[in-house]
Protein backbone atom coordinates (compact mmCIF):
# COMPACT_ATOMS: atom_id res chain seq x y z
CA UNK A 1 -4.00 -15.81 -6.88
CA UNK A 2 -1.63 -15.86 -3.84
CA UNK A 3 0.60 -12.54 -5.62
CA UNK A 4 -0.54 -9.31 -7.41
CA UNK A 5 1.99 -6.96 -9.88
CA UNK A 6 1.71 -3.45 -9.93
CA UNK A 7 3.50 -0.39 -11.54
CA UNK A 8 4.47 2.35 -9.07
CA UNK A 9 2.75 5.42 -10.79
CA UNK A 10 3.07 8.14 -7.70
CA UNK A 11 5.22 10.27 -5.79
CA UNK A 12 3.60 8.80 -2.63
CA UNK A 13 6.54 6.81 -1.07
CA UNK A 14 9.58 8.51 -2.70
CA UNK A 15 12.55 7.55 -2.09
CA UNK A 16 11.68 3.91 -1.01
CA UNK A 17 8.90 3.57 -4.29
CA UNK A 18 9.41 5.79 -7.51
CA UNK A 19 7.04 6.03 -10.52
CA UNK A 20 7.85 2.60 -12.32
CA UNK A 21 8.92 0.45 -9.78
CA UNK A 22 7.48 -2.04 -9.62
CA UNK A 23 6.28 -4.54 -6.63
CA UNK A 24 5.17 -7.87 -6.38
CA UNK A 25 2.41 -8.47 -3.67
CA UNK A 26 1.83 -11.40 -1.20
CA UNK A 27 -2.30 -11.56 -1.41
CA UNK A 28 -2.50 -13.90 1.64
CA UNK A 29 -0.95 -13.50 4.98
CA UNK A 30 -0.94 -11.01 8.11
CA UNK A 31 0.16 -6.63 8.02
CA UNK A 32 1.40 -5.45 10.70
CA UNK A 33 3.14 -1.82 11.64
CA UNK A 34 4.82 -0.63 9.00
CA UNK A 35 4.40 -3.36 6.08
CA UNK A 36 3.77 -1.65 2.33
CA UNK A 37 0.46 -2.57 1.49
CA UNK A 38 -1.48 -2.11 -2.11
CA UNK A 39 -4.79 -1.81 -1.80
CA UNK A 40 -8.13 -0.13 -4.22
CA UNK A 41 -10.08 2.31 -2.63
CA UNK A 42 -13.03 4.47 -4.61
CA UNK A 43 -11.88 2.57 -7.68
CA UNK A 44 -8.25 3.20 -7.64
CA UNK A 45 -5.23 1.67 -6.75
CA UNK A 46 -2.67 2.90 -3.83
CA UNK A 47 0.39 1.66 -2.31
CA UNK A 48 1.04 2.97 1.64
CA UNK A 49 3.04 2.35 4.58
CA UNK A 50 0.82 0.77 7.26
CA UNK A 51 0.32 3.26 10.47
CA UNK A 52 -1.35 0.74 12.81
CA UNK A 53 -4.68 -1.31 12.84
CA UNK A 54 -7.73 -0.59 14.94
CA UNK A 55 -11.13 -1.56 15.40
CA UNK A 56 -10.68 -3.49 11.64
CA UNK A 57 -9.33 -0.76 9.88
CA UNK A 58 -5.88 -0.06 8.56
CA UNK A 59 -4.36 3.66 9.08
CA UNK A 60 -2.17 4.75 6.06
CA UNK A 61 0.19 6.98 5.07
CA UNK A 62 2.70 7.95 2.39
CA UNK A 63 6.71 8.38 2.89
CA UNK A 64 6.63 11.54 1.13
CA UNK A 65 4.66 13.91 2.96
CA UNK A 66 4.64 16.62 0.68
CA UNK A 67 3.16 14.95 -2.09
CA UNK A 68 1.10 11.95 -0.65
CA UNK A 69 -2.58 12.64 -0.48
CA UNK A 70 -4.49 11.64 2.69
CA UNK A 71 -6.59 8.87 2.50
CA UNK A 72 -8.78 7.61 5.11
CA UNK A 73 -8.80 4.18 7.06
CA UNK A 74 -8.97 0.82 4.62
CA UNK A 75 -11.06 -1.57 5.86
CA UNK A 76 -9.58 -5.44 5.13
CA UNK A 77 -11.72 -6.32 2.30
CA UNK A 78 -10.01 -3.31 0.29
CA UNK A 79 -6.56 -4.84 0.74
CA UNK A 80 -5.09 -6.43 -2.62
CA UNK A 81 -1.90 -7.51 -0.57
CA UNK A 82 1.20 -6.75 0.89
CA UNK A 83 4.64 -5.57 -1.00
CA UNK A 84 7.38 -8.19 -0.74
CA UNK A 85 9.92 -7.40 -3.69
CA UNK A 86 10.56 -4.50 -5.39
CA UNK A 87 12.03 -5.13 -9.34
């Protein structure tokens, strides 16, 4: 399916995402610097702010730094999509 639904259920990427927001993801399509991307990694699902893109991996992080935990690099076959709404 070209789009994805997901419940916000972190403190992550306070103040832009709360706990239950929710997002709509775009499955298809090109990142870039700074898009919101949800992807699973070790069998759960994040949402992050795109740092940059090198050598085929995505760098991550959260908005809120005090509460986001570090995750490493994503490669592109963990990426579920990329946030376009917020409802």
């Amino acid at each position: 399916f070209p789009f994805s639904r997901f419940e916000i259920k972190d403190k992550s990427m306070v103040p832009a995402f709360r706990p239950n927001d929710r997002v709509l993801t775009y499955n298809w399509g090109t990142i870039k610097k700074g898009s919101v991307i949800v992807f699973k990694n070790k069998g759960k699902i994040y949402i992050k702010r795109v740092d940059k893109i090198v050598d085929g991996k995505i760098h991550v992080f959260g908005d809120n730094k005090k509460l986001s935990s570090k995750v490493e690099p994503v490669s592109f076959d963990k990426l579920i999509g990329r946030v376009f709404i917020k409802y």
